[in-house]
PDB file of N, CA and C in Angstrom:
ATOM      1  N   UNK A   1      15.549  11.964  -0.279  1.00  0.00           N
ATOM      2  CA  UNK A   1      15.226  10.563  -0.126  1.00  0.00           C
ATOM      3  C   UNK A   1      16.403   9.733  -0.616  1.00  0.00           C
ATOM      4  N   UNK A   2      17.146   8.420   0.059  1.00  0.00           N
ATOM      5  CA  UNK A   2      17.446   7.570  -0.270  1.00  0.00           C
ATOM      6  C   UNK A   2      17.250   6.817  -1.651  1.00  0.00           C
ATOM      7  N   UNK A   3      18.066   6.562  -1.815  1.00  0.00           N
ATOM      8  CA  UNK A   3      17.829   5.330  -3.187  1.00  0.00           C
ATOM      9  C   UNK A   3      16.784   4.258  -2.514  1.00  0.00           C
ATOM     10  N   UNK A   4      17.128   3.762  -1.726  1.00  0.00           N
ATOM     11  CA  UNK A   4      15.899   2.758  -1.422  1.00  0.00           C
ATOM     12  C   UNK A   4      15.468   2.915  -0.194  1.00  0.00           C
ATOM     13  N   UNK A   5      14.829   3.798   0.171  1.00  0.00           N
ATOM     14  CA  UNK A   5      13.542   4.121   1.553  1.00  0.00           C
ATOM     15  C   UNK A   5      12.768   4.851   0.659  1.00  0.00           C
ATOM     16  N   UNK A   6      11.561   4.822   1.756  1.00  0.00           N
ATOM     17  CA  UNK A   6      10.694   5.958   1.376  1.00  0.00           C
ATOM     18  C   UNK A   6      10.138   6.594   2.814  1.00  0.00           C
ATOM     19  N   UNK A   7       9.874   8.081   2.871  1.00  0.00           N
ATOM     20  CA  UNK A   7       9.347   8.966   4.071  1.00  0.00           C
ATOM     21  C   UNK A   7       7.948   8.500   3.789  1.00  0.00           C
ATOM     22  N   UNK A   8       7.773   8.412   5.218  1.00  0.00           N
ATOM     23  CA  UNK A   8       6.112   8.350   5.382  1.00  0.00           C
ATOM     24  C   UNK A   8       5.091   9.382   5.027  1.00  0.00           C
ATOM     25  N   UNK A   9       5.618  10.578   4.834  1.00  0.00           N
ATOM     26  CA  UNK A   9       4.880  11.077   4.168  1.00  0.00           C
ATOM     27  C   UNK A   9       4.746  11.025   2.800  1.00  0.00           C
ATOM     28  N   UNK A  10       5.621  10.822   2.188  1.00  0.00           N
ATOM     29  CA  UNK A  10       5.652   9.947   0.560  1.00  0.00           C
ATOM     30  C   UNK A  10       4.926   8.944   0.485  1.00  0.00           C
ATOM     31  N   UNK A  11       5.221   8.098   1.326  1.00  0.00           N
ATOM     32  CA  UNK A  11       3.708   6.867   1.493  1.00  0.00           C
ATOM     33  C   UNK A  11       2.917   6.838   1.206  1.00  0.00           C
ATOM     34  N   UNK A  12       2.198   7.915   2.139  1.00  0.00           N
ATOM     35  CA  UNK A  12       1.190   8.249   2.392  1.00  0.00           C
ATOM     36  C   UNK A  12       0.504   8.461   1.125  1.00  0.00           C
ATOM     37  N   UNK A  13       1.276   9.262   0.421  1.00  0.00           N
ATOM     38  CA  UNK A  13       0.898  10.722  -0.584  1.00  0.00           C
ATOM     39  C   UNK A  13       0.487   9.178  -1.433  1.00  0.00           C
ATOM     40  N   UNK A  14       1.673   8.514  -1.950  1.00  0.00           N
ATOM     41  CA  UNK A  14       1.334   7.171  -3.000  1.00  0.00           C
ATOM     42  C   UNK A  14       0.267   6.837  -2.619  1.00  0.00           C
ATOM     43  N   UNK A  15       0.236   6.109  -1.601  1.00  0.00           N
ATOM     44  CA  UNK A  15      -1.327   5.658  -1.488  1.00  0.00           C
ATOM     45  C   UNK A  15      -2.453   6.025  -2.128  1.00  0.00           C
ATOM     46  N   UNK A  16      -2.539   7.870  -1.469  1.00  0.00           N
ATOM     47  CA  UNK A  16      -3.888   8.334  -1.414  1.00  0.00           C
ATOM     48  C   UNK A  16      -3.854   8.752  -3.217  1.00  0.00           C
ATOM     49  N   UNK A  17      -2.983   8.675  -3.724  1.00  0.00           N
ATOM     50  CA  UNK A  17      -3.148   8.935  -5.488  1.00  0.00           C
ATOM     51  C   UNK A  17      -3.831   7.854  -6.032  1.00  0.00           C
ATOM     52  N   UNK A  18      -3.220   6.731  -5.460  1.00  0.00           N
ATOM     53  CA  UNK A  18      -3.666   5.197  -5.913  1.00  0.00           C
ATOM     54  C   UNK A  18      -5.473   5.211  -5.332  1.00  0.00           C
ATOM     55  N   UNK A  19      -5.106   5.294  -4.037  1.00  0.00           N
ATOM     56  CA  UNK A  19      -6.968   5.471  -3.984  1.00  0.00           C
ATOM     57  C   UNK A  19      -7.720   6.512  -4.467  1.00  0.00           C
ATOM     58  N   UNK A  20      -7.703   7.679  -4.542  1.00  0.00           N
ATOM     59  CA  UNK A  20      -8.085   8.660  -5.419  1.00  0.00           C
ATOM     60  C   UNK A  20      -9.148   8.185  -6.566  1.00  0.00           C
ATOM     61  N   UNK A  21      -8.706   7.472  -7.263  1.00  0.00           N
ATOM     62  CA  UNK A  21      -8.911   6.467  -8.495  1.00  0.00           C
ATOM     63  C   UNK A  21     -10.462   5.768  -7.896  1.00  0.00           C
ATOM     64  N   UNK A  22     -10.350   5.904  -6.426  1.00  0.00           N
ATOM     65  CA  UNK A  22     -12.032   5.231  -5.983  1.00  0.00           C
ATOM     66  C   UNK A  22     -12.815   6.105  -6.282  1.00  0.00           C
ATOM     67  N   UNK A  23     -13.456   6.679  -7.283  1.00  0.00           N
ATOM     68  CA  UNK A  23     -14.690   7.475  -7.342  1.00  0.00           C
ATOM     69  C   UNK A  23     -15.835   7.244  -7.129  1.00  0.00           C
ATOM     70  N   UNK A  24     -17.094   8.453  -7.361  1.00  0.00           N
ATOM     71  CA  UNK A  24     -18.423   8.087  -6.920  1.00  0.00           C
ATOM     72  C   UNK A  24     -19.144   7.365  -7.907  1.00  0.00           C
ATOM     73  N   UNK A  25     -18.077   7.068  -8.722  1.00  0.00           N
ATOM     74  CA  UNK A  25     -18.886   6.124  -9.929  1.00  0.00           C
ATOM     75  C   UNK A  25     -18.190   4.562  -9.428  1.00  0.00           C
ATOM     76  N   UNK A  26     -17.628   4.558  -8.208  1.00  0.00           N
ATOM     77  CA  UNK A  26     -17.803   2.902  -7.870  1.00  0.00           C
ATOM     78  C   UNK A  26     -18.081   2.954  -6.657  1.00  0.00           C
ATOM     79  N   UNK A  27     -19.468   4.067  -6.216  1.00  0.00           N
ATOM     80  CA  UNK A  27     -19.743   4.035  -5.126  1.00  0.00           C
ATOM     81  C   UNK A  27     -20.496   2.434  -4.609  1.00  0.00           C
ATOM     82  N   UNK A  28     -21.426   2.684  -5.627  1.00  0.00           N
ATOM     83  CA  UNK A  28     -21.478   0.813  -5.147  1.00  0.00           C
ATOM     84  C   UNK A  28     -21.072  -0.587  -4.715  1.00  0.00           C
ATOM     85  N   UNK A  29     -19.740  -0.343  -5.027  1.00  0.00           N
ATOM     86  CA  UNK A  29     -19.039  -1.196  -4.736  1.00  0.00           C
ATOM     87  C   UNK A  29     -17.634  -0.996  -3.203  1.00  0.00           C
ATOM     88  N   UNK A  30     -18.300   0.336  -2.795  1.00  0.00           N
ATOM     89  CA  UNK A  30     -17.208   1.033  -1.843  1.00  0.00           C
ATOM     90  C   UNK A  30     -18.228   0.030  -0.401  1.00  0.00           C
ATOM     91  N   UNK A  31     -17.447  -0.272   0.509  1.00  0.00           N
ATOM     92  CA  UNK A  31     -18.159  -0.217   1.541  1.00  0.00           C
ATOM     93  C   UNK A  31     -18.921   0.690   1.999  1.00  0.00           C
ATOM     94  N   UNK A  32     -19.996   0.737   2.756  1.00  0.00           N
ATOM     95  CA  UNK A  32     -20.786   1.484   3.356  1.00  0.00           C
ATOM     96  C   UNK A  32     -19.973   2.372   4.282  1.00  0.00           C
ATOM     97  N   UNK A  33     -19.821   3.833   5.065  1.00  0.00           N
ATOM     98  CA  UNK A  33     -19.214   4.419   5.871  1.00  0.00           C
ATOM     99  C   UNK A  33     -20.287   5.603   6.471  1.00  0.00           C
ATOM    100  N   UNK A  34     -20.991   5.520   7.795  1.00  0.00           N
ATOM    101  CA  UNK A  34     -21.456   6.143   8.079  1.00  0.00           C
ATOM    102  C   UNK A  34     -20.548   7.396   8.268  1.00  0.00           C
ATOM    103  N   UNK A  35     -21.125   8.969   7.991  1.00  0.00           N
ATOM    104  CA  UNK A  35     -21.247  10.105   8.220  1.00  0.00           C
ATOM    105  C   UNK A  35     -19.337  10.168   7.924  1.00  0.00           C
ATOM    106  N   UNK A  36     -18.972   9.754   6.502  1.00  0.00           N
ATOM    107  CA  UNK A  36     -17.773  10.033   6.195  1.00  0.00           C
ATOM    108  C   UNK A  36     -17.684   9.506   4.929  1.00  0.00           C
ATOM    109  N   UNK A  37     -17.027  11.151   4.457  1.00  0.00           N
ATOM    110  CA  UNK A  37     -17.114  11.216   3.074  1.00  0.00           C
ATOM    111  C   UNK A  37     -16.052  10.489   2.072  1.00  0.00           C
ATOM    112  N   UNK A  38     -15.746  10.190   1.217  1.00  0.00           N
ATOM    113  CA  UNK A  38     -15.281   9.165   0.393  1.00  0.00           C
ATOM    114  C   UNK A  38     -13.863   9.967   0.358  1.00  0.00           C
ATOM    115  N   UNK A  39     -13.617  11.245   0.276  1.00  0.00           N
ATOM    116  CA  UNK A  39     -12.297  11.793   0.682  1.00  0.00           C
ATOM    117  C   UNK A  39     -11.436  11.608   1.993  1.00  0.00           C
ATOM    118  N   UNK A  40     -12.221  11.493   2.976  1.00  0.00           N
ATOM    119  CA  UNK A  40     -12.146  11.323   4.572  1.00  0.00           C
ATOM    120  C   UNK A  40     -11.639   9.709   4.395  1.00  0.00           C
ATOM    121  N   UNK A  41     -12.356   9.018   3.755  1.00  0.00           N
ATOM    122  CA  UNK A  41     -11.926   7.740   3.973  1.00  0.00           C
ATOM    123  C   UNK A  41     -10.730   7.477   3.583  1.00  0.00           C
ATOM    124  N   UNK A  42     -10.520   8.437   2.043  1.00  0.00           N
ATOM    125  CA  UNK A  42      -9.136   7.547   1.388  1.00  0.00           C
ATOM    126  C   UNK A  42      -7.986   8.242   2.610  1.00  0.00           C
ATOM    127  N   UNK A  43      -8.077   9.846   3.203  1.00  0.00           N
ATOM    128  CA  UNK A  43      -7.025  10.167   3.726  1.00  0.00           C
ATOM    129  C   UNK A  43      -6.758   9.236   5.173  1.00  0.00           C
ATOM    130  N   UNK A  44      -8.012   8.693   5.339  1.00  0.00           N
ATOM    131  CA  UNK A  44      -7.542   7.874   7.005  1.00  0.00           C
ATOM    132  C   UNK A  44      -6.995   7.148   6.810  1.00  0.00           C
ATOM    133  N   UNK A  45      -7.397   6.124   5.617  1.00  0.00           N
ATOM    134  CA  UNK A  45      -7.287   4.784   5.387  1.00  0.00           C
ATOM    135  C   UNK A  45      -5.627   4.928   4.543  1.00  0.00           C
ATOM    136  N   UNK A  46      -4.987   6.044   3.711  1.00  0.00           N
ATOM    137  CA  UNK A  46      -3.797   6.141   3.623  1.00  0.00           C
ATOM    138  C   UNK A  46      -2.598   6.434   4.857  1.00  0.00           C
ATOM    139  N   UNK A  47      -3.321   7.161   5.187  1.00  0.00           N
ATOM    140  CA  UNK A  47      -2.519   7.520   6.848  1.00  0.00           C
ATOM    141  C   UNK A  47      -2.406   6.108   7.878  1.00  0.00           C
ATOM    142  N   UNK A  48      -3.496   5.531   7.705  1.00  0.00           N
ATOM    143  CA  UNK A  48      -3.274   4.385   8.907  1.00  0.00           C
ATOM    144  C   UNK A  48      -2.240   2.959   7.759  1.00  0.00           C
ATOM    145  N   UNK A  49      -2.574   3.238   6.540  1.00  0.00           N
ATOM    146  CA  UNK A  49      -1.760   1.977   5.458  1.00  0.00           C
ATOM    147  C   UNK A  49       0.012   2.621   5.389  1.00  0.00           C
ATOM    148  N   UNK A  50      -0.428   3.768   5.349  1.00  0.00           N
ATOM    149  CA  UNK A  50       0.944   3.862   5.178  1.00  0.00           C
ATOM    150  C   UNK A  50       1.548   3.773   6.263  1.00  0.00           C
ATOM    151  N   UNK A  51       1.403   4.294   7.807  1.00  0.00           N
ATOM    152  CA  UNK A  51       1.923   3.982   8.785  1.00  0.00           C
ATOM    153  C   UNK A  51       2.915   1.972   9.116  1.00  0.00           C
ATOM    154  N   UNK A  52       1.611   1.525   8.753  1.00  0.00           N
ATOM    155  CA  UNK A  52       1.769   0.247   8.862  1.00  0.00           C
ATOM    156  C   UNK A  52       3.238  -0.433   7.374  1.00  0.00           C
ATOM    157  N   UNK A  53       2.802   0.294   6.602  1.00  0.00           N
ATOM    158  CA  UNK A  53       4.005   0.373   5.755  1.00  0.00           C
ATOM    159  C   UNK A  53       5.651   1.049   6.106  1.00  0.00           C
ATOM    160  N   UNK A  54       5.227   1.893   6.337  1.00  0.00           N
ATOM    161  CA  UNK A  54       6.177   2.517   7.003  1.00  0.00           C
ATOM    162  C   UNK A  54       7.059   1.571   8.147  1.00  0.00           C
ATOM    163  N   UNK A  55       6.304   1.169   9.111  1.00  0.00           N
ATOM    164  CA  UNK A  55       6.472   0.385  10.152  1.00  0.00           C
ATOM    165  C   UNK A  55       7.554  -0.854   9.790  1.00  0.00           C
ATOM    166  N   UNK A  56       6.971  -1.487   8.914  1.00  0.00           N
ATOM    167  CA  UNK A  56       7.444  -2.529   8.239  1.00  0.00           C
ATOM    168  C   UNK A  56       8.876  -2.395   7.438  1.00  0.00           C
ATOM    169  N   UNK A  57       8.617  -1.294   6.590  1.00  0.00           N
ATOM    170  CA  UNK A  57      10.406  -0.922   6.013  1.00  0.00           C
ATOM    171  C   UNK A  57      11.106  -0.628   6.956  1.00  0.00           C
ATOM    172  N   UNK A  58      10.469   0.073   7.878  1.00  0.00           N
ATOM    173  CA  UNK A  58      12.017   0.280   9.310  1.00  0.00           C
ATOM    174  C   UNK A  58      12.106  -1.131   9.788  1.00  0.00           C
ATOM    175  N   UNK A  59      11.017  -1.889  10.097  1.00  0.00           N
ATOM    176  CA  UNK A  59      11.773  -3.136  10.762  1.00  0.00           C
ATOM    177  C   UNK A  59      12.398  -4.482  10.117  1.00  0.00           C
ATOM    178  N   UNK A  60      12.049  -4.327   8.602  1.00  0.00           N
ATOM    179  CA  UNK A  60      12.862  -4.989   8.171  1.00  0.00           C
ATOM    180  C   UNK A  60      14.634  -4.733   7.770  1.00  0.00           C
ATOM    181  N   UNK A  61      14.607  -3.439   7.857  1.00  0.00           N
ATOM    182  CA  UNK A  61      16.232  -3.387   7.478  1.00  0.00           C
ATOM    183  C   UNK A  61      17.188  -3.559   6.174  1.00  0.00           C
ATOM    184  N   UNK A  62      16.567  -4.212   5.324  1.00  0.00           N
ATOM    185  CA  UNK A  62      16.577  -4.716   4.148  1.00  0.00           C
ATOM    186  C   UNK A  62      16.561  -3.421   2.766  1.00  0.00           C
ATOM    187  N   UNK A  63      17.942  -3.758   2.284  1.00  0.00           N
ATOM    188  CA  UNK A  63      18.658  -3.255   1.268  1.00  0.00           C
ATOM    189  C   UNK A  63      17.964  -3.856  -0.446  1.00  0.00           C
ATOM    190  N   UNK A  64      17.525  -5.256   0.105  1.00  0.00           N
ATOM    191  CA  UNK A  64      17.498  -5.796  -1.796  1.00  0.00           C
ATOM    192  C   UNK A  64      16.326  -5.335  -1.843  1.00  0.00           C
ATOM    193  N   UNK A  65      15.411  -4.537  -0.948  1.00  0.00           N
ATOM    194  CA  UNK A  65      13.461  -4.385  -1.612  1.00  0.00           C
ATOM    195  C   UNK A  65      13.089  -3.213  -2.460  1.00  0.00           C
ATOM    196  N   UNK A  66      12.794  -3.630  -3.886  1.00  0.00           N
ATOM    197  CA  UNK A  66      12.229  -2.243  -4.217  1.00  0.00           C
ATOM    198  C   UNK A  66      11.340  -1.553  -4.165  1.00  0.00           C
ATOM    199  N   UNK A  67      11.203  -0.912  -2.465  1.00  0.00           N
ATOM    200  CA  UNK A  67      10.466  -0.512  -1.615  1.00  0.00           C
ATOM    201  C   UNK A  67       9.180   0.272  -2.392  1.00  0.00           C
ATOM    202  N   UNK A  68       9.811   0.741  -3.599  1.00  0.00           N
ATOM    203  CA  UNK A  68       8.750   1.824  -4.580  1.00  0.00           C
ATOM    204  C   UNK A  68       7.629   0.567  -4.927  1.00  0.00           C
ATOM    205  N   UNK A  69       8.569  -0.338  -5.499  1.00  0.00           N
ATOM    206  CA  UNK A  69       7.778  -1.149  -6.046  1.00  0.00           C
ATOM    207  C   UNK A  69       6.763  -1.692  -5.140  1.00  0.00           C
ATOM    208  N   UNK A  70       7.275  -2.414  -4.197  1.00  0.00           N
ATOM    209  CA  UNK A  70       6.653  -2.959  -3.197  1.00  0.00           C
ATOM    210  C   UNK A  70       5.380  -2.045  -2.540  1.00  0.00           C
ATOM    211  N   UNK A  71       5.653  -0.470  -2.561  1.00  0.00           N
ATOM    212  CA  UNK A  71       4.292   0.396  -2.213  1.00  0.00           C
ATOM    213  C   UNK A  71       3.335   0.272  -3.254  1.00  0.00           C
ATOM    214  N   UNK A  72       3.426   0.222  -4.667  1.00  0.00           N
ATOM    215  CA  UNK A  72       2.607   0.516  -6.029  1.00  0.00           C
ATOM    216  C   UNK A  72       1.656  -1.197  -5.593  1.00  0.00           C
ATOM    217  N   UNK A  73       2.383  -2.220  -5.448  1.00  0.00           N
ATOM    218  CA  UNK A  73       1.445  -3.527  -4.943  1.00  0.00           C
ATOM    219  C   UNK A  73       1.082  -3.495  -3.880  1.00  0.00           C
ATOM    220  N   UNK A  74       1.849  -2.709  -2.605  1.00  0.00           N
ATOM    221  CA  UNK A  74       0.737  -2.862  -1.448  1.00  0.00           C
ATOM    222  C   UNK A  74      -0.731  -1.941  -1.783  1.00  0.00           C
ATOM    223  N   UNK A  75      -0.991  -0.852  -2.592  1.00  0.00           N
ATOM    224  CA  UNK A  75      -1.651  -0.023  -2.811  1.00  0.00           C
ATOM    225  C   UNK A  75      -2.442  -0.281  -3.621  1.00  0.00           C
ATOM    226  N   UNK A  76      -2.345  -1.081  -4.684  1.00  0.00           N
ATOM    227  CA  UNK A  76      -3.279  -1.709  -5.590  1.00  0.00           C
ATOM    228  C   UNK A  76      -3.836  -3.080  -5.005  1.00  0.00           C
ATOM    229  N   UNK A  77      -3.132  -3.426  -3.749  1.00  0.00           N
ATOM    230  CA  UNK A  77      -3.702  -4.433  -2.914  1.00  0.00           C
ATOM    231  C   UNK A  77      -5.085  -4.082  -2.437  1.00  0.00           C
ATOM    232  N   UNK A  78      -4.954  -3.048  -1.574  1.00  0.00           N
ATOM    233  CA  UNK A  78      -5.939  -1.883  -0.590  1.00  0.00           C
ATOM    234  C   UNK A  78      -6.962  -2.004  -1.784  1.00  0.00           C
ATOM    235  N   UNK A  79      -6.542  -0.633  -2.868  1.00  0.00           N
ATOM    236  CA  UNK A  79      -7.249  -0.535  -2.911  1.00  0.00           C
ATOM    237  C   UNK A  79      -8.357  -1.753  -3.806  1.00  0.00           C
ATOM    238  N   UNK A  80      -8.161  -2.252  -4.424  1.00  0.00           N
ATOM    239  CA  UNK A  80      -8.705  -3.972  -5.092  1.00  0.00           C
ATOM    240  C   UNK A  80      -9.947  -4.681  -3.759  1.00  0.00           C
ATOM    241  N   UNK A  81      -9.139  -4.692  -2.224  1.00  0.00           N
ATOM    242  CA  UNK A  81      -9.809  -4.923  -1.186  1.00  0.00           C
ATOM    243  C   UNK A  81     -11.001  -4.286  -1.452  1.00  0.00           C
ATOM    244  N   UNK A  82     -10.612  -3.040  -1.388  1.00  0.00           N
ATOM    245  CA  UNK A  82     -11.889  -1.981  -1.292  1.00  0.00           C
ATOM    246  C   UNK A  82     -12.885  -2.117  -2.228  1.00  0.00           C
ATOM    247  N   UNK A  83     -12.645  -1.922  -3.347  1.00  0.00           N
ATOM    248  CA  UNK A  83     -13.629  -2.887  -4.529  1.00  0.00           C
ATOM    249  C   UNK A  83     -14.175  -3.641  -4.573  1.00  0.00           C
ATOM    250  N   UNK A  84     -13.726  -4.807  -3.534  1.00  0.00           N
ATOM    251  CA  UNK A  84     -14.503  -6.208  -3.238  1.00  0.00           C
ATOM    252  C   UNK A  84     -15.702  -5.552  -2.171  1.00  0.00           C
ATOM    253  N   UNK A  85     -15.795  -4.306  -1.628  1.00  0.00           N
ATOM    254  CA  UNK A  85     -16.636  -3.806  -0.582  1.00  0.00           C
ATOM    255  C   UNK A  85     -16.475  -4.114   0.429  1.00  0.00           C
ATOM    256  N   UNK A  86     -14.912  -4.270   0.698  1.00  0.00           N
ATOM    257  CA  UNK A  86     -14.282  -4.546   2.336  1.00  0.00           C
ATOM    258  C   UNK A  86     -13.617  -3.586   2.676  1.00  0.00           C
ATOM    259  N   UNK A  87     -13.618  -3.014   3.879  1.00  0.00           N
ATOM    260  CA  UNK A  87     -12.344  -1.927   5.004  1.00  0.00           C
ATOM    261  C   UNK A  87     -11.462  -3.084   4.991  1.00  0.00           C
ATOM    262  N   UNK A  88     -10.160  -2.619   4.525  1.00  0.00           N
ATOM    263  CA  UNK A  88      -8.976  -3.714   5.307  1.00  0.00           C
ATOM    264  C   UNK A  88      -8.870  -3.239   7.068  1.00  0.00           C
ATOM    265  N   UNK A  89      -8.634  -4.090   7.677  1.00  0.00           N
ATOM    266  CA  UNK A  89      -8.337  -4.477   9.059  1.00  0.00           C
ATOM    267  C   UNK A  89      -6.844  -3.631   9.265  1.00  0.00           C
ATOM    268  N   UNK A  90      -6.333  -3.391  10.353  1.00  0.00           N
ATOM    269  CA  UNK A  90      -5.078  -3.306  10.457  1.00  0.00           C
ATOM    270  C   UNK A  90      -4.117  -4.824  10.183  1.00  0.00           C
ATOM    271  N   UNK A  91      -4.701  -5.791  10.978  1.00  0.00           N
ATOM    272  CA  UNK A  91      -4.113  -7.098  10.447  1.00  0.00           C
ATOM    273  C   UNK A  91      -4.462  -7.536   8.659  1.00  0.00           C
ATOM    274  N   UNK A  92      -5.583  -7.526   8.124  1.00  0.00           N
ATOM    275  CA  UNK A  92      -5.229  -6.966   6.703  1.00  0.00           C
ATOM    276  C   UNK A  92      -4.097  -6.233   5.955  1.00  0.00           C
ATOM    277  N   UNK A  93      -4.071  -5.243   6.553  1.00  0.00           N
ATOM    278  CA  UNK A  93      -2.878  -4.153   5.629  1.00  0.00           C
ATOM    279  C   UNK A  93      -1.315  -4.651   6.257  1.00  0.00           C
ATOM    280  N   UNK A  94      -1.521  -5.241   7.167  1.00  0.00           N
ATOM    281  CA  UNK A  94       0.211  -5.584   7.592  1.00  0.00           C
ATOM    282  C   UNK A  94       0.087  -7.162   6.790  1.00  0.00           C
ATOM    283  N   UNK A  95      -0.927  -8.255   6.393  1.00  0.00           N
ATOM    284  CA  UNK A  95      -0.484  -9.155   5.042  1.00  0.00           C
ATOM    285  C   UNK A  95      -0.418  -8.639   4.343  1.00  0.00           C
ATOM    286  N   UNK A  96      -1.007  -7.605   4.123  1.00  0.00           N
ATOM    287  CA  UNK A  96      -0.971  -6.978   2.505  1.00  0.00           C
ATOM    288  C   UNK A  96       0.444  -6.009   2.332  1.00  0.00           C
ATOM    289  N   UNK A  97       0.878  -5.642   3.359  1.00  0.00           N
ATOM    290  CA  UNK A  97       2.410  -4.777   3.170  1.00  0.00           C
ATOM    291  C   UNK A  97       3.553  -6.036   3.118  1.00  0.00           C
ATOM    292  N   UNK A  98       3.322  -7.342   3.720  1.00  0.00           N
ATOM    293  CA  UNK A  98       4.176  -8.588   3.873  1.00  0.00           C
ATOM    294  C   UNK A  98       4.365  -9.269   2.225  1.00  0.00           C
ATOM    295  N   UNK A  99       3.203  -9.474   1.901  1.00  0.00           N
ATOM    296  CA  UNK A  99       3.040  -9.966   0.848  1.00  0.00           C
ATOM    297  C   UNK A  99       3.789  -9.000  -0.261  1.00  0.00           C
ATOM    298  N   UNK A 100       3.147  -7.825  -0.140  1.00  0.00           N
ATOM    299  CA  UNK A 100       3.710  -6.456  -1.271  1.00  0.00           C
ATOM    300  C   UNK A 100       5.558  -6.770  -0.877  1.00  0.00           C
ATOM    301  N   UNK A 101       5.861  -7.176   0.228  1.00  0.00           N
ATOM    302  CA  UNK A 101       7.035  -7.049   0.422  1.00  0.00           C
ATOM    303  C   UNK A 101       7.760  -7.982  -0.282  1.00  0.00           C
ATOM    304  N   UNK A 102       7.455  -9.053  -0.200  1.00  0.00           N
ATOM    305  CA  UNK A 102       7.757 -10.348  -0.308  1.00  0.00           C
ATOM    306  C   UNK A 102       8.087 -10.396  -1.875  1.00  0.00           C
ATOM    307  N   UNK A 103       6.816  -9.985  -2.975  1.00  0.00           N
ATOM    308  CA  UNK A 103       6.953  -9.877  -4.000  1.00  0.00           C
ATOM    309  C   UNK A 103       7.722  -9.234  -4.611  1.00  0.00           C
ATOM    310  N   UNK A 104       8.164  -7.783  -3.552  1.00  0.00           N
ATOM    311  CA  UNK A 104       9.225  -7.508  -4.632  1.00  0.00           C
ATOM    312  C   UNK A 104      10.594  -7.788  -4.703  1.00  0.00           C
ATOM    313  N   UNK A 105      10.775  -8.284  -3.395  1.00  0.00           N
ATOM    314  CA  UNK A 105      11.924  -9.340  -2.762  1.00  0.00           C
ATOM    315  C   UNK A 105      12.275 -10.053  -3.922  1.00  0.00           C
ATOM    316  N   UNK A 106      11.484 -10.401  -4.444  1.00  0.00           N
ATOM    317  CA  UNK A 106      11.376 -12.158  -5.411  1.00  0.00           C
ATOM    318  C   UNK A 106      11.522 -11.266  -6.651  1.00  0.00           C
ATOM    319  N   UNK A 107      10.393 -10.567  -7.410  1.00  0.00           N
ATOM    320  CA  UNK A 107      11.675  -9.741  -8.232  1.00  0.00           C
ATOM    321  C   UNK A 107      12.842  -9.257  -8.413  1.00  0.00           C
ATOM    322  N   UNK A 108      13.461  -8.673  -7.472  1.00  0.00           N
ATOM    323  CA  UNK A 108      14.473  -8.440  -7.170  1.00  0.00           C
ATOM    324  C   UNK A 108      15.534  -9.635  -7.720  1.00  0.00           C
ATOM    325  N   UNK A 109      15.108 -10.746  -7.291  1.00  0.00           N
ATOM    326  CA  UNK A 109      16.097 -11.823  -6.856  1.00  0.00           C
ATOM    327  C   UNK A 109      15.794 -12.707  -8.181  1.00  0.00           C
ATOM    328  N   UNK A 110      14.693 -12.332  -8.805  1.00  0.00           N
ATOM    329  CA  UNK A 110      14.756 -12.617  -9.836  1.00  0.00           C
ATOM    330  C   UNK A 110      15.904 -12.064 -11.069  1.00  0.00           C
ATOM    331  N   UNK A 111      15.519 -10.840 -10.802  1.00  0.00           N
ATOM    332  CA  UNK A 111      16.910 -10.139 -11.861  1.00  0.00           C
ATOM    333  C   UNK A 111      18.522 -10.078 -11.249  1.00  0.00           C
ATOM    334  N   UNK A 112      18.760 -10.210 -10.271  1.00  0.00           N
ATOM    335  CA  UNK A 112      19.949 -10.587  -9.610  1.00  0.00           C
ATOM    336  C   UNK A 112      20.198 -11.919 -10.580  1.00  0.00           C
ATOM    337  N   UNK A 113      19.276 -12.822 -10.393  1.00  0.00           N
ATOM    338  CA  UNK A 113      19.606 -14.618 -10.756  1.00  0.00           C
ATOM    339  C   UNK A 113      19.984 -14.108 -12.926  1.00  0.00           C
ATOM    340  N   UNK A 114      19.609 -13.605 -13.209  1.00  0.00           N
ATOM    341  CA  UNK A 114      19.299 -13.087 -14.610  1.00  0.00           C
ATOM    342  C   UNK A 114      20.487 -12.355 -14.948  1.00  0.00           C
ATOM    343  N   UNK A 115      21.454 -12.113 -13.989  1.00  0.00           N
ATOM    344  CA  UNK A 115      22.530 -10.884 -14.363  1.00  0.00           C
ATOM    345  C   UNK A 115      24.003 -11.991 -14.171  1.00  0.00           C
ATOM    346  N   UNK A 116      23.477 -13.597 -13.166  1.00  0.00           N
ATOM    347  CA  UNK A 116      24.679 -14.223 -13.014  1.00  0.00           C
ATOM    348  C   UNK A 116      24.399 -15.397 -14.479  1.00  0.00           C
TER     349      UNK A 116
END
């Protein structure tokens, strides 16, 4: 791996650690999912987030993002969504990878401004 990319299958993997953390002790608060089990969900729902993540670091191009960083907030984004007892949308997870992006942009540029 690069200093600053990440493989989609690394993505992925982040994600589904970060959701992992959804157990059956906040089943109540998980959305409802007919005839699919709470494992099934986190691996789809990492596979289709990280894709969309993925998607996004190739088309931005961009050297200043600390792409790590920027996955640990898109992922605590998700999963936080999920807690509220919502599926993110695909248009969901691409604000939520924009935003994750954005923020770490601005850190970034925060400690750049801090070093002149």
């Amino acid at each position: 791996m690069s200093k600053n990319t990440l493989y989609y299958g690394e993505i992925v993997a982040r994600i589904a650690i970060r959701l992992s953390s959804l157990n059956h002790a906040n089943d109540n608060q998980l959305p409802p999912q007919k005839d699919v089990s709470l494992e099934d969900m986190i691996c789809d729902l990492s596979a289709d987030s990280g894709r969309i993540f993925d998607q996004l670091e190739d088309l931005s191009g961009e050297h200043f993002i600390d792409w790590l960083s920027a996955l640990e907030h898109y992922s605590d984004a998700i999963r936080s969504f999920i807690l509220n007892g919502r599926m993110p949308s695909t248009v969901d997870m691409i604000s939520m990878a924009s935003k994750s992006i954005e923020v770490s942009r601005a850190k970034r540029l925060d400690k750049a401004k801090q070093l002149l």
